[in-house]
PDB file of N, CA and C in Angstrom:
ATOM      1  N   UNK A   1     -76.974 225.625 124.911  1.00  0.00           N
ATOM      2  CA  UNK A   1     -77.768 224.623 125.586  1.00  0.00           C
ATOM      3  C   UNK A   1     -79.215 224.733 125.113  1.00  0.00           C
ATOM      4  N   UNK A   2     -80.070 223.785 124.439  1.00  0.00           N
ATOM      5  CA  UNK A   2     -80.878 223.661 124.491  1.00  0.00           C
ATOM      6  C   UNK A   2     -81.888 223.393 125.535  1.00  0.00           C
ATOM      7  N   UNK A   3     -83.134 223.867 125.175  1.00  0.00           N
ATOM      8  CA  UNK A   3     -84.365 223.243 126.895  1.00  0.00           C
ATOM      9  C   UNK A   3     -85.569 224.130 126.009  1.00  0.00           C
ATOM     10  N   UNK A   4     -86.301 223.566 127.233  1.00  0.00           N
ATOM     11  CA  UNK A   4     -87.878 223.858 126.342  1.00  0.00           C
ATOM     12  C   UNK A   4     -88.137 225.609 127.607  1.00  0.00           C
ATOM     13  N   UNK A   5     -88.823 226.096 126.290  1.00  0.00           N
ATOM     14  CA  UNK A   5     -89.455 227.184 127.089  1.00  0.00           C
ATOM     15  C   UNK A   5     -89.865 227.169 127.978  1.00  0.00           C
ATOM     16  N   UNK A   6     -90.091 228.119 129.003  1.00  0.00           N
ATOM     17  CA  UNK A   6     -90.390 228.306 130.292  1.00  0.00           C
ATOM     18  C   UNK A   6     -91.100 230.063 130.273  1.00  0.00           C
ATOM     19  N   UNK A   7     -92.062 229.970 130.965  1.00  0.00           N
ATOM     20  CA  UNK A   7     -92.967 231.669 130.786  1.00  0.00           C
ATOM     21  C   UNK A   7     -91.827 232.682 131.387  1.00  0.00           C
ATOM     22  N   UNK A   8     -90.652 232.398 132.311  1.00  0.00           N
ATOM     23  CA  UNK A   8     -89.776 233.511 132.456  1.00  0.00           C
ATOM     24  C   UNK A   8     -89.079 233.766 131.078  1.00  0.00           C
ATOM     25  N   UNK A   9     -89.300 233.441 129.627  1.00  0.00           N
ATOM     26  CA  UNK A   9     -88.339 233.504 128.652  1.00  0.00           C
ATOM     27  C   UNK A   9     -88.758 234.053 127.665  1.00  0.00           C
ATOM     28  N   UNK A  10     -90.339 234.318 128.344  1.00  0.00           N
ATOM     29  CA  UNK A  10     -91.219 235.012 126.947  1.00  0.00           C
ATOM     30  C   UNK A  10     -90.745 236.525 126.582  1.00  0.00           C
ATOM     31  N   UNK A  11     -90.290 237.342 127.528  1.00  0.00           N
ATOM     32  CA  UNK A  11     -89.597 238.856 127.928  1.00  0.00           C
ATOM     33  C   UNK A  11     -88.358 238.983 126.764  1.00  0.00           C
ATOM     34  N   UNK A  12     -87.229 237.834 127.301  1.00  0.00           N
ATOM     35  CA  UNK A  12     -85.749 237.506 125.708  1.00  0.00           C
ATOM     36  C   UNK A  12     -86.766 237.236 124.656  1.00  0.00           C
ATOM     37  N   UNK A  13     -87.416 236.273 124.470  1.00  0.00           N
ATOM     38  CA  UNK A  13     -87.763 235.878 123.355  1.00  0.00           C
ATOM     39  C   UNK A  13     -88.647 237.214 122.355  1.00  0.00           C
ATOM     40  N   UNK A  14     -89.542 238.131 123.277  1.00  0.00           N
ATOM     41  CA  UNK A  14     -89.891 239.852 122.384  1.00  0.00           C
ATOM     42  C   UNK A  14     -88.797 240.121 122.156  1.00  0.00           C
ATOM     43  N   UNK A  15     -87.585 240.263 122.696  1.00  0.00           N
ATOM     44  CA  UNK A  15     -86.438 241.216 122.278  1.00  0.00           C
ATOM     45  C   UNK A  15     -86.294 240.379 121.458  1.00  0.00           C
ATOM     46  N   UNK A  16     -85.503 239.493 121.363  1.00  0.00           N
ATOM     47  CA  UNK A  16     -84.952 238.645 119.844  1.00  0.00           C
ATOM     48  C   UNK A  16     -85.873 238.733 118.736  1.00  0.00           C
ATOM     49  N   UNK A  17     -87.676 238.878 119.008  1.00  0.00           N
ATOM     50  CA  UNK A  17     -88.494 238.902 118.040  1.00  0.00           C
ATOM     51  C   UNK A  17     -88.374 240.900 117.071  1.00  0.00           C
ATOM     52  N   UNK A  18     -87.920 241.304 118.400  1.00  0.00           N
ATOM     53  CA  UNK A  18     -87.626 242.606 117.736  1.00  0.00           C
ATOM     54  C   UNK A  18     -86.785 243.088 116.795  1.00  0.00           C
ATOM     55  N   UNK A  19     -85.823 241.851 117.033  1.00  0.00           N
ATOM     56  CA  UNK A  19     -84.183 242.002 116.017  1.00  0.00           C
ATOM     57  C   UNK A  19     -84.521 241.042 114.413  1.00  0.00           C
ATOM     58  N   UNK A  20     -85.929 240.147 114.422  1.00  0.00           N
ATOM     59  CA  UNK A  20     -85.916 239.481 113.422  1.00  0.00           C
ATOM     60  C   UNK A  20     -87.479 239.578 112.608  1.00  0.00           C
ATOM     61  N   UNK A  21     -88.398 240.588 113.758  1.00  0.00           N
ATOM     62  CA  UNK A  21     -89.582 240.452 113.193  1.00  0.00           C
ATOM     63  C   UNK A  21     -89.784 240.938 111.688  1.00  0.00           C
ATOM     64  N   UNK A  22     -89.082 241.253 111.009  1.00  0.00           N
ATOM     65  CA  UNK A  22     -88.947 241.961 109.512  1.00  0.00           C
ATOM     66  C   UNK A  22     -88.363 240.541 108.401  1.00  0.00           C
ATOM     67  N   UNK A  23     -88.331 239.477 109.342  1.00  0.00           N
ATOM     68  CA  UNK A  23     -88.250 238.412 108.530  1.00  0.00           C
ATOM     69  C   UNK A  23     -89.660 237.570 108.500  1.00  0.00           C
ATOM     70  N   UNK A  24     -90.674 237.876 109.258  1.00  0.00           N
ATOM     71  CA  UNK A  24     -91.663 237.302 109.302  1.00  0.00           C
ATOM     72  C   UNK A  24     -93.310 237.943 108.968  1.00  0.00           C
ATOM     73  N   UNK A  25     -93.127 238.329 107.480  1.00  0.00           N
ATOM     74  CA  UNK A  25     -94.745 239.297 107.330  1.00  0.00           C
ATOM     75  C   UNK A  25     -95.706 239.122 107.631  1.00  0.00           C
ATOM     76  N   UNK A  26     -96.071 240.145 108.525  1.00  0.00           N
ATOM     77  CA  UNK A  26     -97.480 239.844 108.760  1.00  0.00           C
ATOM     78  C   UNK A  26     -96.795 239.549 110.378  1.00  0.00           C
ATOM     79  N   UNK A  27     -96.160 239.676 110.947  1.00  0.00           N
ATOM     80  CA  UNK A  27     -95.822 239.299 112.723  1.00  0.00           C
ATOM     81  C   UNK A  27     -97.336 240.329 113.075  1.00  0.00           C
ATOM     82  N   UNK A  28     -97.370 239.818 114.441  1.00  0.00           N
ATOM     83  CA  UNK A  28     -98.643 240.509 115.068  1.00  0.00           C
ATOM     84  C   UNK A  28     -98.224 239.634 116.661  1.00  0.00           C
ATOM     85  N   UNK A  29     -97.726 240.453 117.394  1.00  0.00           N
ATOM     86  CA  UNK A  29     -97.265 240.050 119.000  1.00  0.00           C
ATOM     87  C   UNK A  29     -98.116 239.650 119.544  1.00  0.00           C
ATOM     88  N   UNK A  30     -99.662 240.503 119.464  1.00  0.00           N
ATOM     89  CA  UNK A  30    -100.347 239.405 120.345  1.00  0.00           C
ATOM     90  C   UNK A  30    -100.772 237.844 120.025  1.00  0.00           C
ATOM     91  N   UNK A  31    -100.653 238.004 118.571  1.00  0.00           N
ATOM     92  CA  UNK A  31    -100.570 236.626 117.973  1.00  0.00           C
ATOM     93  C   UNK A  31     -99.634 235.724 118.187  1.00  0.00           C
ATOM     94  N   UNK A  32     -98.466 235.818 118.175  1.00  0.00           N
ATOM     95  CA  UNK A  32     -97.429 235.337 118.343  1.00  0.00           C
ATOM     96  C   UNK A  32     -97.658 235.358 120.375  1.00  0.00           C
ATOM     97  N   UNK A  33     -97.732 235.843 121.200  1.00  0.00           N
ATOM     98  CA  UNK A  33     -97.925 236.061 122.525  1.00  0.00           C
ATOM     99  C   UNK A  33     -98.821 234.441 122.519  1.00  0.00           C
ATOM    100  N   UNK A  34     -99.915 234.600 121.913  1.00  0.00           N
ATOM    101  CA  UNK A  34    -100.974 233.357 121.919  1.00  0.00           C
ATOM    102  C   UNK A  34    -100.578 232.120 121.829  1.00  0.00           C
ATOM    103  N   UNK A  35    -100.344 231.980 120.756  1.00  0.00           N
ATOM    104  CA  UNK A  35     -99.501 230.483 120.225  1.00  0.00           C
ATOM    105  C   UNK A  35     -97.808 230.483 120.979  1.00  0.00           C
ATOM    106  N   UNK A  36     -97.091 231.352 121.505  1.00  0.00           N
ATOM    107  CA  UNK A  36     -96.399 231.216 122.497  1.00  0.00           C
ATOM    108  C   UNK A  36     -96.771 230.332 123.654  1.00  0.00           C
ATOM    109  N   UNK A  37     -97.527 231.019 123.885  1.00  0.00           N
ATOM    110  CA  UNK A  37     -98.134 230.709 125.296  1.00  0.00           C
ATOM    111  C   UNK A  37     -98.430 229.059 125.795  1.00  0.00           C
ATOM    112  N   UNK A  38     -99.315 228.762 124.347  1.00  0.00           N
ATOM    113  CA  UNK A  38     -99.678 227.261 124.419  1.00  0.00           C
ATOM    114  C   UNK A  38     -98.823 226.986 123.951  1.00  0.00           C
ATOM    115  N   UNK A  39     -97.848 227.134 123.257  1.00  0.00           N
ATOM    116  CA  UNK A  39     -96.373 226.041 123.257  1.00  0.00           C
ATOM    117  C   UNK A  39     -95.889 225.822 124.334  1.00  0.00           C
ATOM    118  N   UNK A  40     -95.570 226.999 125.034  1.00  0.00           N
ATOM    119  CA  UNK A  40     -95.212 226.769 126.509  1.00  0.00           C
ATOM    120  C   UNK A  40     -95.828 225.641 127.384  1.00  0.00           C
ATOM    121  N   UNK A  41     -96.962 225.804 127.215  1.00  0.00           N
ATOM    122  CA  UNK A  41     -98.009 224.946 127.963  1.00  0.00           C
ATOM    123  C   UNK A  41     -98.219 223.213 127.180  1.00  0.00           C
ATOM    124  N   UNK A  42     -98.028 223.380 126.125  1.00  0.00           N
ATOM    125  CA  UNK A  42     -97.832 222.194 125.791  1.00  0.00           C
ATOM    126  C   UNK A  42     -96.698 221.165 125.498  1.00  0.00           C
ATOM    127  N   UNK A  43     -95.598 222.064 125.892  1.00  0.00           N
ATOM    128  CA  UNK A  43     -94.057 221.902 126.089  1.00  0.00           C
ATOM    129  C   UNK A  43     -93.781 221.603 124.359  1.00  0.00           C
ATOM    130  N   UNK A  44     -94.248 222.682 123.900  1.00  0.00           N
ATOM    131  CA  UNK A  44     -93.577 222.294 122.064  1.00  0.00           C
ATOM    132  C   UNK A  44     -92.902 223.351 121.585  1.00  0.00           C
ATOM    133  N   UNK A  45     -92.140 223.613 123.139  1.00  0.00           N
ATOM    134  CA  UNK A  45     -91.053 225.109 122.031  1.00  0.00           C
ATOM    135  C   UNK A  45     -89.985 224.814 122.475  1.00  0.00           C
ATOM    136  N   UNK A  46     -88.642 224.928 122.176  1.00  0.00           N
ATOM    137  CA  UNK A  46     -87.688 224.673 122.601  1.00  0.00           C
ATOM    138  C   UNK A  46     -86.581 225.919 122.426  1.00  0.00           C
ATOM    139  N   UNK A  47     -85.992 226.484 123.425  1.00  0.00           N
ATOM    140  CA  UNK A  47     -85.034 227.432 122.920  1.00  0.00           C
ATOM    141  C   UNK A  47     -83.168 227.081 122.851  1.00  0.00           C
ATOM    142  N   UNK A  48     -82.465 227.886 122.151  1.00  0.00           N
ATOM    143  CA  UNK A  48     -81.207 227.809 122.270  1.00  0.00           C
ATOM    144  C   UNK A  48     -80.472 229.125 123.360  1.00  0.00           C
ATOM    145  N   UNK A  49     -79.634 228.593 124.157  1.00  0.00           N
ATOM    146  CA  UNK A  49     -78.849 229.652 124.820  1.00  0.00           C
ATOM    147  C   UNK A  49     -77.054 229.734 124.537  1.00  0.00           C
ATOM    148  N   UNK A  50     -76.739 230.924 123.754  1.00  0.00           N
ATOM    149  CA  UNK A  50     -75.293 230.798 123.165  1.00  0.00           C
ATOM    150  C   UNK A  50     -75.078 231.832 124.229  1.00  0.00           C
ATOM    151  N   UNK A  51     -73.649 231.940 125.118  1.00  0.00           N
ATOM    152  CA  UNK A  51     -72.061 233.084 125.793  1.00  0.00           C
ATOM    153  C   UNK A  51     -74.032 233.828 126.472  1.00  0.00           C
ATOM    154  N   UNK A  52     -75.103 233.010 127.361  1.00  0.00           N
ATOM    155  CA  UNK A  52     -75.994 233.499 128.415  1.00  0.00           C
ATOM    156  C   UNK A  52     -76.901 234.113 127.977  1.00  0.00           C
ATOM    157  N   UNK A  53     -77.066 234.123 126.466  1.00  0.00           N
ATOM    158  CA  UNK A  53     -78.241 234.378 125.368  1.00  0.00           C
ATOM    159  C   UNK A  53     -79.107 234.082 124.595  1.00  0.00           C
ATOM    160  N   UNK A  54     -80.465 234.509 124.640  1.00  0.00           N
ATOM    161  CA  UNK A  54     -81.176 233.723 123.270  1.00  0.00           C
ATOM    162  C   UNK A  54     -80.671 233.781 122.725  1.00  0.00           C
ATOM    163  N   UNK A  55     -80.338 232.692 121.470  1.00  0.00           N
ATOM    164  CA  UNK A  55     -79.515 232.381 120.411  1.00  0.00           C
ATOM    165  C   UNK A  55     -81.142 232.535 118.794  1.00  0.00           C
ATOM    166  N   UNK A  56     -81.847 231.285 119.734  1.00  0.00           N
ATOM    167  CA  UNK A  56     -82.959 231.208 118.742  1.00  0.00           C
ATOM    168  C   UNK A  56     -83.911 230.204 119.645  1.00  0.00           C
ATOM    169  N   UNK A  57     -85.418 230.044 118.704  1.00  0.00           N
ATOM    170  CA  UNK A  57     -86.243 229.700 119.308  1.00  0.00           C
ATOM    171  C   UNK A  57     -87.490 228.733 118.000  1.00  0.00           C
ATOM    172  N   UNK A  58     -88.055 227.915 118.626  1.00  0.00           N
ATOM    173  CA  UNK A  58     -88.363 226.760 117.940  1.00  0.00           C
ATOM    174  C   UNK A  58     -89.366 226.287 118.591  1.00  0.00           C
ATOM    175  N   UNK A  59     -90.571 226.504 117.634  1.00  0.00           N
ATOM    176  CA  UNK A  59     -91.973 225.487 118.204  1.00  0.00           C
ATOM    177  C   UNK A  59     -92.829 224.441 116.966  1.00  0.00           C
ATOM    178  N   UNK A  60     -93.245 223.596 117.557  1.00  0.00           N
ATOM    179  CA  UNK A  60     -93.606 223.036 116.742  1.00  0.00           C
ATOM    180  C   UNK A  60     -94.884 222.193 117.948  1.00  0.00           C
ATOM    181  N   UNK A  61     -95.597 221.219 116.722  1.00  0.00           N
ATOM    182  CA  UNK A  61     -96.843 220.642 117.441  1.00  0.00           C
ATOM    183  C   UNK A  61     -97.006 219.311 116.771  1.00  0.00           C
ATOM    184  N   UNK A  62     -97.156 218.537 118.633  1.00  0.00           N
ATOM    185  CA  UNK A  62     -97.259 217.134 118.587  1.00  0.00           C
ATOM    186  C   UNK A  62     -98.646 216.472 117.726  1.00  0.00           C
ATOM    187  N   UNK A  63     -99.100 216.965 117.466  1.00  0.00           N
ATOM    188  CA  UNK A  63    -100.759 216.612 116.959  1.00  0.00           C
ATOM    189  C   UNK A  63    -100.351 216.862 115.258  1.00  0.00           C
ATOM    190  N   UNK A  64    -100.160 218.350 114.997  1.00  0.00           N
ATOM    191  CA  UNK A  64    -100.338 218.597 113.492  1.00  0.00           C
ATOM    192  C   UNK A  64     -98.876 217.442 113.059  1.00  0.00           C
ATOM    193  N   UNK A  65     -98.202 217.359 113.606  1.00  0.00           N
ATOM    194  CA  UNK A  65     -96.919 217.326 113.685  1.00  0.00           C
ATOM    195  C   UNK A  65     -95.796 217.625 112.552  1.00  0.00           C
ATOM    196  N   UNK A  66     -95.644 219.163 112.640  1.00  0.00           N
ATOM    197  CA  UNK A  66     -95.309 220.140 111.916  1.00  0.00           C
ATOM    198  C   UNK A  66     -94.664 221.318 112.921  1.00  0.00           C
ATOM    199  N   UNK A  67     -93.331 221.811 112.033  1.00  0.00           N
ATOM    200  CA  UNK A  67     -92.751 223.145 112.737  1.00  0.00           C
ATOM    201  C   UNK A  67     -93.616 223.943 112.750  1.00  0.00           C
ATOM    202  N   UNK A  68     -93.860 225.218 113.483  1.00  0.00           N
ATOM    203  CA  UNK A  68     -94.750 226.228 113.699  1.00  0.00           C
ATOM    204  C   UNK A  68     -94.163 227.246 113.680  1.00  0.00           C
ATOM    205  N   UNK A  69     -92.619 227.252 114.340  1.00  0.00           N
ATOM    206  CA  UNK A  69     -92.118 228.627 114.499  1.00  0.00           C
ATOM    207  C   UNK A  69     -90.766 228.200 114.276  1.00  0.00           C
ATOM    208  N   UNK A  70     -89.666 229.263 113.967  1.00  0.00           N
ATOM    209  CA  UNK A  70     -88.358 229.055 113.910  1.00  0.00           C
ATOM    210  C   UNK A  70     -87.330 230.658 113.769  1.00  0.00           C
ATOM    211  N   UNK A  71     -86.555 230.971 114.912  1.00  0.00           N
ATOM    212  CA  UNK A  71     -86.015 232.018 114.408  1.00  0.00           C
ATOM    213  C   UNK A  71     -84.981 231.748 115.241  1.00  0.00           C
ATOM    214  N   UNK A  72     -83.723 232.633 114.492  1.00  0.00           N
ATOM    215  CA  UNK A  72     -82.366 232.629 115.021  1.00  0.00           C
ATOM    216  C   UNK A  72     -81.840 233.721 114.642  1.00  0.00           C
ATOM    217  N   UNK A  73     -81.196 234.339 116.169  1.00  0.00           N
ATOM    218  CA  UNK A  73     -81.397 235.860 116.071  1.00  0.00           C
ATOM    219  C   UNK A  73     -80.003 235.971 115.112  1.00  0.00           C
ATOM    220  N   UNK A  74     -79.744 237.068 114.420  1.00  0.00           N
ATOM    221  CA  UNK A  74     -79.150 237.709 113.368  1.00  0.00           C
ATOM    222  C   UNK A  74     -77.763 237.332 114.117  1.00  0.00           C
ATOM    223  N   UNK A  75     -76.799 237.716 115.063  1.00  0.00           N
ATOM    224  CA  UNK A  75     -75.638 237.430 115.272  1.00  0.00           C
ATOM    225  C   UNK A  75     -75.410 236.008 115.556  1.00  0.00           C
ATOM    226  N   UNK A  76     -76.401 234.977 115.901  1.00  0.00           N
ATOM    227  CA  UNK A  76     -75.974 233.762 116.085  1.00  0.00           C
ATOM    228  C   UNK A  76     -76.132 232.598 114.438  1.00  0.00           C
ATOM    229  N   UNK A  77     -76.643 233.412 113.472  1.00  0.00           N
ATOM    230  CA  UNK A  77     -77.147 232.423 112.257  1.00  0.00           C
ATOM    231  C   UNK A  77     -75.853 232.204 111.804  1.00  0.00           C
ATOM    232  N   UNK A  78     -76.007 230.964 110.576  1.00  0.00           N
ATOM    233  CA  UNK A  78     -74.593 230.464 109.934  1.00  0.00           C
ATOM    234  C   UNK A  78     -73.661 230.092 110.701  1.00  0.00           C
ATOM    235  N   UNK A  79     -74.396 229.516 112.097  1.00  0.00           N
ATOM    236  CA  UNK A  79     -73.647 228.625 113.191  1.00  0.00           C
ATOM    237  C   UNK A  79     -74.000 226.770 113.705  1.00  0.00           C
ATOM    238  N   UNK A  80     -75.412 226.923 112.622  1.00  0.00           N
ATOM    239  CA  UNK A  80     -75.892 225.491 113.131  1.00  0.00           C
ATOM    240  C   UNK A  80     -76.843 225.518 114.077  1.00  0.00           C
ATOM    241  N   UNK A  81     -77.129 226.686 114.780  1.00  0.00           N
ATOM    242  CA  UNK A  81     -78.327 226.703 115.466  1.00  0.00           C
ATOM    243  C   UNK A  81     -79.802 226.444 115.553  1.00  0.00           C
ATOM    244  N   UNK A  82     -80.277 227.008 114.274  1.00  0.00           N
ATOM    245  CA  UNK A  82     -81.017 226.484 113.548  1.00  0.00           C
ATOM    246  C   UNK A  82     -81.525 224.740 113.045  1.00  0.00           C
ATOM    247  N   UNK A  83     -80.370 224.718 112.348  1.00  0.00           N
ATOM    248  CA  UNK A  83     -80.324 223.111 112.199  1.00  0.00           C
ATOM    249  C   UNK A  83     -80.079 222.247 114.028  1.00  0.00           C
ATOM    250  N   UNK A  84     -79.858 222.657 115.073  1.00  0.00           N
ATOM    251  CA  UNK A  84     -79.638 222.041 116.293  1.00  0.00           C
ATOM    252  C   UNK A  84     -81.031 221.888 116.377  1.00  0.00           C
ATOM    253  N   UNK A  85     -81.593 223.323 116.447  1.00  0.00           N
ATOM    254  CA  UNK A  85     -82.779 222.761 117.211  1.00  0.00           C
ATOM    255  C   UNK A  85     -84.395 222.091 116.106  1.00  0.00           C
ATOM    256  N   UNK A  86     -83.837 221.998 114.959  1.00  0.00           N
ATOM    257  CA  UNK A  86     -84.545 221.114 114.236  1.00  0.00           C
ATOM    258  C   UNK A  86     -84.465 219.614 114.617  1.00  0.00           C
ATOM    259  N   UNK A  87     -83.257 219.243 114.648  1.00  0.00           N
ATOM    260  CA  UNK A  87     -82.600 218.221 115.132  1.00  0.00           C
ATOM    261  C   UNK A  87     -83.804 217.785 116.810  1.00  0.00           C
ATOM    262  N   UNK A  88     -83.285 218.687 117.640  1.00  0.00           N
ATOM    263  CA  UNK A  88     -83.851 218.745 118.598  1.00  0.00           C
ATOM    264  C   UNK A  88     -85.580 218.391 118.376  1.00  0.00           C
ATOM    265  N   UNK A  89     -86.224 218.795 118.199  1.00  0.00           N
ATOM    266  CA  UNK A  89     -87.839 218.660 117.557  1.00  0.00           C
ATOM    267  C   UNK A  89     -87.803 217.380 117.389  1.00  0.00           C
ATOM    268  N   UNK A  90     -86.888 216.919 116.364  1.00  0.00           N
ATOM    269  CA  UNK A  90     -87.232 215.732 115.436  1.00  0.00           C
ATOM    270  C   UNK A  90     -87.422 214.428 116.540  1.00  0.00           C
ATOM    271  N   UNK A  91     -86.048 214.710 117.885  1.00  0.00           N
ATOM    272  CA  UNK A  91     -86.307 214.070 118.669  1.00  0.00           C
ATOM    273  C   UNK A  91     -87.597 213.565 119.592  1.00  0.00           C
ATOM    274  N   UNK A  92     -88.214 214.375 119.073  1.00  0.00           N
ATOM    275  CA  UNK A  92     -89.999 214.468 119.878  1.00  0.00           C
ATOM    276  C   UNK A  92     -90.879 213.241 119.125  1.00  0.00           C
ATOM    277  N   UNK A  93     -90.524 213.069 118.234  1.00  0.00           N
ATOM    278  CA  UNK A  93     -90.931 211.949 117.148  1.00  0.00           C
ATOM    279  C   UNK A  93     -90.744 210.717 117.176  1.00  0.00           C
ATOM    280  N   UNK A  94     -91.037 209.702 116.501  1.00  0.00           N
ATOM    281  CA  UNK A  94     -91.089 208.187 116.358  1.00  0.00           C
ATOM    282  C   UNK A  94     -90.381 208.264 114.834  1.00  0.00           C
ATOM    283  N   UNK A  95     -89.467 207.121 115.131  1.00  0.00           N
ATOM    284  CA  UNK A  95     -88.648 206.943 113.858  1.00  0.00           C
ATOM    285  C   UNK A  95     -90.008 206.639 112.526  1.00  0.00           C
ATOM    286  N   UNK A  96     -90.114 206.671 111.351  1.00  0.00           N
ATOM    287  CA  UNK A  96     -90.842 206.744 110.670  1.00  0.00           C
ATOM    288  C   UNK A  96     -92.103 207.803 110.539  1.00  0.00           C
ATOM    289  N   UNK A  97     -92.162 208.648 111.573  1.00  0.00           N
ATOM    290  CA  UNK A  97     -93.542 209.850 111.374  1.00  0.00           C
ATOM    291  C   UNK A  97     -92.520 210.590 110.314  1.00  0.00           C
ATOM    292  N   UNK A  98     -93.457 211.331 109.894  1.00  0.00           N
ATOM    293  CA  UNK A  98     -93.072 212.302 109.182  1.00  0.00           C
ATOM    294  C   UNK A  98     -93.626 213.871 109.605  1.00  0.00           C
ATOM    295  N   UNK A  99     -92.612 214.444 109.902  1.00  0.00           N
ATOM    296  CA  UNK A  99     -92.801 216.055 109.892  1.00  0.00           C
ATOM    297  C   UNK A  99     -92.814 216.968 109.020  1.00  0.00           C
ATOM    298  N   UNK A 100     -93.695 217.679 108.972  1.00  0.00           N
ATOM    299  CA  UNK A 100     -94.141 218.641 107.814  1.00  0.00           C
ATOM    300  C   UNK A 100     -92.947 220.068 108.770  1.00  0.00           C
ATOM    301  N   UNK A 101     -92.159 220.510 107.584  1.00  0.00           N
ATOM    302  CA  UNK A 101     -90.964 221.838 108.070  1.00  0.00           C
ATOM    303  C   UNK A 101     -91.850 222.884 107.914  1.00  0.00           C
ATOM    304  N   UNK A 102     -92.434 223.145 106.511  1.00  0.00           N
ATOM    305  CA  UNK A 102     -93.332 224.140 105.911  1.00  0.00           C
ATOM    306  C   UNK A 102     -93.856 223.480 105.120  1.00  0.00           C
ATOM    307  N   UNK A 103     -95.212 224.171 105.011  1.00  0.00           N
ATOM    308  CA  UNK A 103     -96.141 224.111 103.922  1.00  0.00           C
ATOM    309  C   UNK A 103     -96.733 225.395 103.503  1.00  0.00           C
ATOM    310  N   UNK A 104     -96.727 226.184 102.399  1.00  0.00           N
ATOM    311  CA  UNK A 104     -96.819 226.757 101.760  1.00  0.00           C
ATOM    312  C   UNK A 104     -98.026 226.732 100.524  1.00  0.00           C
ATOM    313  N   UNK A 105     -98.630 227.252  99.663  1.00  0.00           N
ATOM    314  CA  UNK A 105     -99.822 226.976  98.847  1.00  0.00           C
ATOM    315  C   UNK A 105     -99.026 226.648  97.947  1.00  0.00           C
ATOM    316  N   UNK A 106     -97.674 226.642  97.543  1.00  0.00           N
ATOM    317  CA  UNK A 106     -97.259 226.540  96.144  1.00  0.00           C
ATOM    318  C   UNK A 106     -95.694 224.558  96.498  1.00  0.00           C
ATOM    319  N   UNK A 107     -95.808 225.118  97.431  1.00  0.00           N
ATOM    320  CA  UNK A 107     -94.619 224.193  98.154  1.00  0.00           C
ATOM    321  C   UNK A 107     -94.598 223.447  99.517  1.00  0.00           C
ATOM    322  N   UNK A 108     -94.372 222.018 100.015  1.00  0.00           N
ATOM    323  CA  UNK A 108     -94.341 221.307 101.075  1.00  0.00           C
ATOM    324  C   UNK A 108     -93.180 220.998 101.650  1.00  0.00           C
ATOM    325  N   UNK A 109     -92.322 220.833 102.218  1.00  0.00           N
ATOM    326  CA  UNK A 109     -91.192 220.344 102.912  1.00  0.00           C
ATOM    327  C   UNK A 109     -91.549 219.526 104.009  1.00  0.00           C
ATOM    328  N   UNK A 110     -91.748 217.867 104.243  1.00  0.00           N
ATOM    329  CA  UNK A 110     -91.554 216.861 105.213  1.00  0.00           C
ATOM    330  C   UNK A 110     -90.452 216.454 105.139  1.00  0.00           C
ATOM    331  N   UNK A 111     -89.901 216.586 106.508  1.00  0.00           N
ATOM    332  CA  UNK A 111     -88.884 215.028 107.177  1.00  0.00           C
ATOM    333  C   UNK A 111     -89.359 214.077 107.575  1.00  0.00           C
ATOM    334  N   UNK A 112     -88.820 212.944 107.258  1.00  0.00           N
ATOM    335  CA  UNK A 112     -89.213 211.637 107.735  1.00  0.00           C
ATOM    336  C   UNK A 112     -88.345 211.250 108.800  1.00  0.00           C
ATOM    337  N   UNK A 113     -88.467 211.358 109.955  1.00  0.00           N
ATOM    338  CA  UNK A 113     -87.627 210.842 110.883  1.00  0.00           C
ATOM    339  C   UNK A 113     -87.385 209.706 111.120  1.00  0.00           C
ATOM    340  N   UNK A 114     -85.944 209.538 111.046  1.00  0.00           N
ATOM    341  CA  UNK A 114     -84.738 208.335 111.039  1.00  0.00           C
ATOM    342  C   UNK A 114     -84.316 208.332 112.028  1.00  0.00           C
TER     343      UNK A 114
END
């Protein structure tokens, strides 16, 4: 089931960050704590719950309008979860905006939402 974060979810969401933070260089919790926080508050995170568990977790922002965050913890990947809650995001959009996935100094990835 998908739904948007809620501050009781920030507690799962450290543990799951604990099982994947070695995919993300450079993690720094209170950083991540920060920009948590105002996702929460700006309702731009959305999580997955798989069998009463974080599955994975997803923020992004209505303004830049671009993903910000994306992780899916190690036993739930190569299930579509990922791609759900992209899906999910995209729904936040107007058919024709375009969302920036990543941007990178060497590389860009936008969707154009259909």
């Amino acid at each position: 089931m998908i739904r948007f974060v809620e501050k009781e979810d920030i507690e799962q969401i450290l543990s799951m960050m604990e099982e994947v933070k070695a995919d993300f260089a450079g993690y720094q919790e209170v950083e991540f704590l920060d920009a948590l926080e105002k996702a929460i508050q700006n309702r731009e995170a959305f999580l997955e719950e798989e069998e009463g568990k974080l599955a994975g977790m997803i923020s992004f922002s209505y303004v830049e309008k671009e993903l910000t965050f994306l992780a899916v913890r190690p036993e739930f990947r190569k299930c579509g979860i990922g791609r759900k809650l992209v899906e999910r995001v995209k729904g936040c959009f107007h058919r024709g905006e375009e969302l920036t996935v990543f941007d990178y100094p060497c590389q860009k990835l936008r969707v154009t939402i259909s």
